[in-house]
C-alpha atoms as a PDB file:
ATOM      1  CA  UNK A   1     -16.346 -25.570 -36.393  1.00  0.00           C
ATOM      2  CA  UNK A   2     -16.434 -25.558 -32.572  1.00  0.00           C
ATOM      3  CA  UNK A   3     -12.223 -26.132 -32.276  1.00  0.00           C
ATOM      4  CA  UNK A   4     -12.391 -22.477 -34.690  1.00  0.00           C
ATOM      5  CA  UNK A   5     -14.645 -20.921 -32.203  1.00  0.00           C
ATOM      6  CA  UNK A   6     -12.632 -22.220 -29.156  1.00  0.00           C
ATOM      7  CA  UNK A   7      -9.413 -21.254 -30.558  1.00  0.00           C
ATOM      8  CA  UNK A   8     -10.690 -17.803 -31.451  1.00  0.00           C
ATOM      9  CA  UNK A   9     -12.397 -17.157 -28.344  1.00  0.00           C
ATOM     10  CA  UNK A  10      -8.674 -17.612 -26.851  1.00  0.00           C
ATOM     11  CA  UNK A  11      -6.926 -15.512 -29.407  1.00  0.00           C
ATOM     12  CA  UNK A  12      -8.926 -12.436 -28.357  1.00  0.00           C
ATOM     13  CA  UNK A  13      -7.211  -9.380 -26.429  1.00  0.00           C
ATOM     14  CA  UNK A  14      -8.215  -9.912 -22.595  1.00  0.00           C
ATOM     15  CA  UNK A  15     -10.199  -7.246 -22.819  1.00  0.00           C
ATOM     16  CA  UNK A  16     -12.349  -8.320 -19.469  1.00  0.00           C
ATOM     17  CA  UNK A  17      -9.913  -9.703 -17.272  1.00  0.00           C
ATOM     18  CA  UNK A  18      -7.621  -6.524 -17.847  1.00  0.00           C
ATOM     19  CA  UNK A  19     -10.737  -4.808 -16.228  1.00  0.00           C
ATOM     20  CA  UNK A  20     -11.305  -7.238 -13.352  1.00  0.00           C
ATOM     21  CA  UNK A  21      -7.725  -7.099 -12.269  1.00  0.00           C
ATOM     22  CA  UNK A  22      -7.228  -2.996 -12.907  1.00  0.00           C
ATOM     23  CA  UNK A  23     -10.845  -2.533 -10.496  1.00  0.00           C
ATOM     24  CA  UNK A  24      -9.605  -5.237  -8.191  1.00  0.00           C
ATOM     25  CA  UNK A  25      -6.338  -3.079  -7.625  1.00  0.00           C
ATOM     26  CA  UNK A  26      -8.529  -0.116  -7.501  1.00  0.00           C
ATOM     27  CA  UNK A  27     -10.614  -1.911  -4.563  1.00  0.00           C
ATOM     28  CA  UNK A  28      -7.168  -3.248  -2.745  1.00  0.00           C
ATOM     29  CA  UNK A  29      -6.159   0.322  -3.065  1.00  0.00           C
ATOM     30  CA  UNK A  30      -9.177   1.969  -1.444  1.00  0.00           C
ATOM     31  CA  UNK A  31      -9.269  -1.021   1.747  1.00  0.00           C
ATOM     32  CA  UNK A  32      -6.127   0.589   2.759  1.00  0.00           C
ATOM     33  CA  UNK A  33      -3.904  -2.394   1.252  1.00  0.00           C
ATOM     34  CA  UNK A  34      -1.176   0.061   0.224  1.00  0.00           C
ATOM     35  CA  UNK A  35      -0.167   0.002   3.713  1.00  0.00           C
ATOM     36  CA  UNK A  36      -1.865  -2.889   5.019  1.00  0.00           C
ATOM     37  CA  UNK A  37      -0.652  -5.692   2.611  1.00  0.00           C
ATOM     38  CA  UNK A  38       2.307  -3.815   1.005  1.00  0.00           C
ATOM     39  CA  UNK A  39       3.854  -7.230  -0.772  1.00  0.00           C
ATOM     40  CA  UNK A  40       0.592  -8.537  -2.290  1.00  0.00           C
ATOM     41  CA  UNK A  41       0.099  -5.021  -3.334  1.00  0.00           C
ATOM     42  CA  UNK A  42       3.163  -5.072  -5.125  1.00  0.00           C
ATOM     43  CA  UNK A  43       2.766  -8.308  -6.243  1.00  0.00           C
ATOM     44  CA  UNK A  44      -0.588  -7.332  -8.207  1.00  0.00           C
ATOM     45  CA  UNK A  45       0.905  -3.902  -9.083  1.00  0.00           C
ATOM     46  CA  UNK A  46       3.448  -5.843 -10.586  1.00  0.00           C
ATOM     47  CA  UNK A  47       1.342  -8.253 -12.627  1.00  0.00           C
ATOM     48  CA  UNK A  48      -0.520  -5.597 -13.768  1.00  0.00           C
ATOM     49  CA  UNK A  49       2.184  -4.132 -15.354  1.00  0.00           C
ATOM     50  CA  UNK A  50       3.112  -7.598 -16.996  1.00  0.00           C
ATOM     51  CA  UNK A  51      -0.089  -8.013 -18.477  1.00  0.00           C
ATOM     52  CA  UNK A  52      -0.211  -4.320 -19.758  1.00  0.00           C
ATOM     53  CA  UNK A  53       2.974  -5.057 -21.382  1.00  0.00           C
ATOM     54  CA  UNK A  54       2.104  -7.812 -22.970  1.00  0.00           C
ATOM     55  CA  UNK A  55      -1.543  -6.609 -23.857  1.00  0.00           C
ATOM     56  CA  UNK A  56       0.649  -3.863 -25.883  1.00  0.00           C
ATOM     57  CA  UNK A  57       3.066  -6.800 -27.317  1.00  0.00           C
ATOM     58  CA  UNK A  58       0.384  -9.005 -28.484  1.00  0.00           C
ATOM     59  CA  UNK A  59       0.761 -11.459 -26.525  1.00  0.00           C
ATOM     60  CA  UNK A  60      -2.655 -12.309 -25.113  1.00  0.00           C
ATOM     61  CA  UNK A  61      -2.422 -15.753 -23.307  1.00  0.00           C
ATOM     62  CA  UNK A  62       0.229 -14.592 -21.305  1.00  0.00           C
ATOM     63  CA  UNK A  63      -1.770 -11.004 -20.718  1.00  0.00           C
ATOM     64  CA  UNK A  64      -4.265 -12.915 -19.476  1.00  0.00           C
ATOM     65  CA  UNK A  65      -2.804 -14.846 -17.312  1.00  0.00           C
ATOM     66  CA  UNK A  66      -1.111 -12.133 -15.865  1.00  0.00           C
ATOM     67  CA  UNK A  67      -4.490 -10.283 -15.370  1.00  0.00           C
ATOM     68  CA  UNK A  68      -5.687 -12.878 -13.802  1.00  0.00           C
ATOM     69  CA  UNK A  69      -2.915 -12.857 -11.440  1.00  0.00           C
ATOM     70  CA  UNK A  70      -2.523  -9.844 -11.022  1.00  0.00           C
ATOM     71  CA  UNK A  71      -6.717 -10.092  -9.434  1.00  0.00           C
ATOM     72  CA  UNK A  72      -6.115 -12.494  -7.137  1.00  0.00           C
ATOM     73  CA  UNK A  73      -3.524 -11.127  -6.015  1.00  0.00           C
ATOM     74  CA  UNK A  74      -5.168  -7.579  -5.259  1.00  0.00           C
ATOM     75  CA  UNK A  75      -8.028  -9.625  -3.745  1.00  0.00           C
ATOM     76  CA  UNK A  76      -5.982 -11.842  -1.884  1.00  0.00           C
ATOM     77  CA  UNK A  77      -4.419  -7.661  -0.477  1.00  0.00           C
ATOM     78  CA  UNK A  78      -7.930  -6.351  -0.104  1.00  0.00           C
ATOM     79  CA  UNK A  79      -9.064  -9.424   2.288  1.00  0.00           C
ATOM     80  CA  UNK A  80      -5.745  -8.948   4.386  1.00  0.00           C
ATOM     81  CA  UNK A  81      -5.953  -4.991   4.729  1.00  0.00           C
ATOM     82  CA  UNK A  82      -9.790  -5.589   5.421  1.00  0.00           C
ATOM     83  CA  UNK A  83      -8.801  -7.975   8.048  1.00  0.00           C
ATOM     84  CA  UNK A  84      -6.433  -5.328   9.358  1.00  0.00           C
ATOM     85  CA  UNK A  85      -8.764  -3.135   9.706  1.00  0.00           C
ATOM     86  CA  UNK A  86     -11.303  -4.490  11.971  1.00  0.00           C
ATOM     87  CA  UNK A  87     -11.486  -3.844  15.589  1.00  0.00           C
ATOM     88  CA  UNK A  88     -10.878  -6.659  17.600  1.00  0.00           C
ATOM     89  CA  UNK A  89     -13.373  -8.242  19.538  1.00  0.00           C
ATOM     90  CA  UNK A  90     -12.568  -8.208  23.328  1.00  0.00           C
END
């Protein structure tokens, strides 16, 4: 009974780490990271669009591992264009 439950739990659509990596992008966005981290932006963009496509394919282990990459990557750009950002101290 508990291998069914585990196996379904997997099986679903990554419905919540789709959302945690589209905000994270969202957040990466608004730090400035476009500009700021323009490779890990891409990177993440880029995931993104992997998981999307294989959200639409089906394909949800791989969807969510691409989510999931595609958040730490955006966070990974948020903390750099946030660092960026910050006057030095003198």
């Amino acid at each position: 009974m508990l291998c069914a439950i585990a196996v379904t739990g997997c099986a679903g659509a990554p419905v919540q780490e789709m959302s945690n990596a589209r905000q994270a992008v969202r957040a990466a966005e608004k730090a400035g990271a476009v500009t700021l981290a323009p490779a890990l932006m891409a990177e993440a963009r880029q995931a993104l669009r992997n998981a999307e496509s294989h959200l639409r394919q089906g394909e949800y282990r791989t969807a969510r591992d691409e989510a999931e990459l595609a958040r730490a990557k955006a966070v990974e750009a948020r903390r750099v264009a946030e660092a960026a950002g910050k006057p030095s101290s003198p």
